[in-house]
Protein backbone atom coordinates (compact mmCIF):
# COMPACT_ATOMS: atom_id res chain seq x y z
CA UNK A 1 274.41 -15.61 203.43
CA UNK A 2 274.67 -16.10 207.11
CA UNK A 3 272.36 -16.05 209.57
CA UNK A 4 272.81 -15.56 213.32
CA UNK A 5 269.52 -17.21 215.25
CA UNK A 6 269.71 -19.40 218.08
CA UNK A 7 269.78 -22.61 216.20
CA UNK A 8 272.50 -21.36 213.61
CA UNK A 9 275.20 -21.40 216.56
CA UNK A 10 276.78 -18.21 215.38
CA UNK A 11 275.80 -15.94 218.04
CA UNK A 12 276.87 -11.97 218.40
CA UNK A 13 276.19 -9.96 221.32
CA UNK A 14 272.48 -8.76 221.38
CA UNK A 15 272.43 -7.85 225.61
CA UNK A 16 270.17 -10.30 226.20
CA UNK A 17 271.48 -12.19 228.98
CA UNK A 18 269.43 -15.04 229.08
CA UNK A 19 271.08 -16.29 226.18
CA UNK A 20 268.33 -16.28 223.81
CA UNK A 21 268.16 -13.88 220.66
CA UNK A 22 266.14 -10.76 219.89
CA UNK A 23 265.91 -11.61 216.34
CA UNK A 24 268.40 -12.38 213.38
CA UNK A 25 271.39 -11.06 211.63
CA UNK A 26 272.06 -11.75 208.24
CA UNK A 27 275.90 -11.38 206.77
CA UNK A 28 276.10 -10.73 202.74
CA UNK A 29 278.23 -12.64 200.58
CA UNK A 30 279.68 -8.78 199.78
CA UNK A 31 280.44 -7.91 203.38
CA UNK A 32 282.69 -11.14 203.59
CA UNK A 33 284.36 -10.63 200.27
CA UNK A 34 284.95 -6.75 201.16
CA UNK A 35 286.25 -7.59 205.05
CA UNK A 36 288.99 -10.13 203.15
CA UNK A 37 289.92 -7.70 200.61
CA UNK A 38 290.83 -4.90 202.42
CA UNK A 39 292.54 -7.68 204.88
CA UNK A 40 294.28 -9.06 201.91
CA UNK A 41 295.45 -5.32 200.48
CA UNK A 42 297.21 -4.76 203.97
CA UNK A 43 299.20 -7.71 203.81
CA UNK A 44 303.00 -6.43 203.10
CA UNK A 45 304.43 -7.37 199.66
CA UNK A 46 301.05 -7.64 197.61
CA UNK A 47 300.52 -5.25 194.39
CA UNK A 48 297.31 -5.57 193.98
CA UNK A 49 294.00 -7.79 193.56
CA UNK A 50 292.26 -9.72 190.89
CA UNK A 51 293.39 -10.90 187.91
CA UNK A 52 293.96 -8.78 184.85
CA UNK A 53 290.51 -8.89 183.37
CA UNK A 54 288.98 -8.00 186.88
CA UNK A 55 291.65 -5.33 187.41
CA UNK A 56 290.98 -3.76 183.89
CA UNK A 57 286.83 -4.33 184.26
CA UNK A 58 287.10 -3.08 187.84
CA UNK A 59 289.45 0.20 187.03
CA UNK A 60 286.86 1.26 184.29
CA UNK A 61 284.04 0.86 186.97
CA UNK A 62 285.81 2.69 189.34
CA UNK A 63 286.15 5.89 186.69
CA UNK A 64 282.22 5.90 185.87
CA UNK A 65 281.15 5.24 189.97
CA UNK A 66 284.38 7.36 191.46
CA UNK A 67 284.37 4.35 193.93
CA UNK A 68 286.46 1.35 194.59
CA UNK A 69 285.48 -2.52 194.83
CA UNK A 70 287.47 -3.43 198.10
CA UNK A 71 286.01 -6.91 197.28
CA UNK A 72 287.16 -7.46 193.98
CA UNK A 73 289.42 -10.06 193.70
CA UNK A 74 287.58 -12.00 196.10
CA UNK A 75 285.46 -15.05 195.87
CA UNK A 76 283.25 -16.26 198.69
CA UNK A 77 281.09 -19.26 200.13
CA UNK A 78 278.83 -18.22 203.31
CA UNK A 79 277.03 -20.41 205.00
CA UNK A 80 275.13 -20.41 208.33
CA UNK A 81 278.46 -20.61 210.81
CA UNK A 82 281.27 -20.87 208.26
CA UNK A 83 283.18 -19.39 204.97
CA UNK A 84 285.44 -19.94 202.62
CA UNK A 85 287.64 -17.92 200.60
CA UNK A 86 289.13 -17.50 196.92
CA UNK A 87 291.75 -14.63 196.75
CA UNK A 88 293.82 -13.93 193.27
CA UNK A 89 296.55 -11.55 193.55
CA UNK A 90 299.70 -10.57 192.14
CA UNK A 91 302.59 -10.16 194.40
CA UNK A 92 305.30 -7.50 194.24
CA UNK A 93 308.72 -8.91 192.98
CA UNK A 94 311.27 -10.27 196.12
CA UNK A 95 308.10 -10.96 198.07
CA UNK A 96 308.57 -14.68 199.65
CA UNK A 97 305.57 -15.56 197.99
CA UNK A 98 304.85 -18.60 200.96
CA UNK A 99 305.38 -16.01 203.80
CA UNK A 100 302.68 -13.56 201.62
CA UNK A 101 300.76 -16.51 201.90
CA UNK A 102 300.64 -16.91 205.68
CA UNK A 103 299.94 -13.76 206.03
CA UNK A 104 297.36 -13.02 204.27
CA UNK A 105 295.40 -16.24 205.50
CA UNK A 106 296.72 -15.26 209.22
CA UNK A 107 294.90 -11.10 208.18
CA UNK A 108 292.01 -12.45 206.20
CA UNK A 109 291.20 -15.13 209.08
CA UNK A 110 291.70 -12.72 211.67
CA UNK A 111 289.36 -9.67 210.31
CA UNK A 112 286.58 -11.92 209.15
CA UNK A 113 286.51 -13.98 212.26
CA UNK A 114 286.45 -10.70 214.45
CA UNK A 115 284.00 -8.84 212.29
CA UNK A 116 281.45 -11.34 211.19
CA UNK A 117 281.55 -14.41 213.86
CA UNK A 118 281.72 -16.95 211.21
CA UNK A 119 284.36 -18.84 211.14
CA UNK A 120 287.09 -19.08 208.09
CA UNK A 121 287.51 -22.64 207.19
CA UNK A 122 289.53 -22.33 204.10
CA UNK A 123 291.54 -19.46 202.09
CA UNK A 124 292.58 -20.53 198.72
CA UNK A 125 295.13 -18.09 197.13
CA UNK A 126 296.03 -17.61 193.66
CA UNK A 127 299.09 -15.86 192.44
CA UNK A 128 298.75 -14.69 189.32
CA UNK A 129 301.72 -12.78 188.36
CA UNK A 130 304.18 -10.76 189.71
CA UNK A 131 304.55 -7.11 190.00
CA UNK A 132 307.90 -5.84 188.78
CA UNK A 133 308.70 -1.81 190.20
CA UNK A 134 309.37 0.34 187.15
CA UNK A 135 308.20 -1.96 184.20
CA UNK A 136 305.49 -0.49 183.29
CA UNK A 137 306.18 3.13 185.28
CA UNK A 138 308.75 3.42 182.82
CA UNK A 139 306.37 3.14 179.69
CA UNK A 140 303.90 5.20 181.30
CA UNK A 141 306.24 8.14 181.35
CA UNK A 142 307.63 7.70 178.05
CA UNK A 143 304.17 8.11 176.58
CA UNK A 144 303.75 10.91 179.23
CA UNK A 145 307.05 12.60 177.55
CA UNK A 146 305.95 11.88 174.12
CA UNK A 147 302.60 13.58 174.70
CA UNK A 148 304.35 16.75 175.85
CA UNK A 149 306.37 17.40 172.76
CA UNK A 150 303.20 16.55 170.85
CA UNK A 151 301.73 20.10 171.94
């Protein structure tokens, strides 16, 4: 977790003008990890986050809470002034997977940075597969069609 306190050096605006603090704030391993996965599911040509296990584990917990994990998917180090990052994701097919890359480090750097005041020393990204439009839609609705002449 991180800690803001005169000594840590990562300071947020508390008003006080004579440069001392009024107290501490302490940042959660989960607010990082949520911060870089909604950062992450902006970035243009991603499909989605986590591996398949996480995905599967994470869509069954999502049924029984009716909530989503923005930070699932994402792994995180806090410290006292800096982070670092683990991201898996799959990427959507004719995505420049390199470009993705940037992108998301440039998004993920950018929103943590702003939001927390620690700073991002590292985003490691994973691609684990890639997303092809239709493959599975189409299996989806042939069970879908099959069900229907069922009744």
């Amino acid at each position: 977790m991180a800690t803001n306190d005169s000594q840590s050096g990562t300071s947020l605006s508390t008003g006080d003008t004579s440069g001392g603090t009024r107290g501490t704030t302490v940042i959660a391993d989960a607010v990082v990890s949520t911060i870089a996965g909604i950062a992450v599911r902006e970035t243009d040509g991603i499909h989605s986050v986590g591996g398949g296990a996480s995905r599967a584990m994470g869509a069954v917990k999502d049924k029984v809470s009716r909530s989503n994990d923005p930070g699932r998917g994402v792994k995180v180090e806090v410290g006292e002034k800096q982070t670092a990052i683990d991201v898996n994701i799959v990427v959507e097919y004719g995505t420049r997977i390199l470009e993705a890359a940037k992108n998301i480090r440039s998004n993920v750097t950018d929103a943590v940075e702003t939001m927390t005041g620690l700073e991002v020393v590292e985003i490691n990204i994973k691609v684990l597969d890639v997303y092809v439009p239709g493959s599975d839609d189409d299996e989806d609705s042939e069970n879908a069609q099959n069900k229907r002449r069922v009744q």
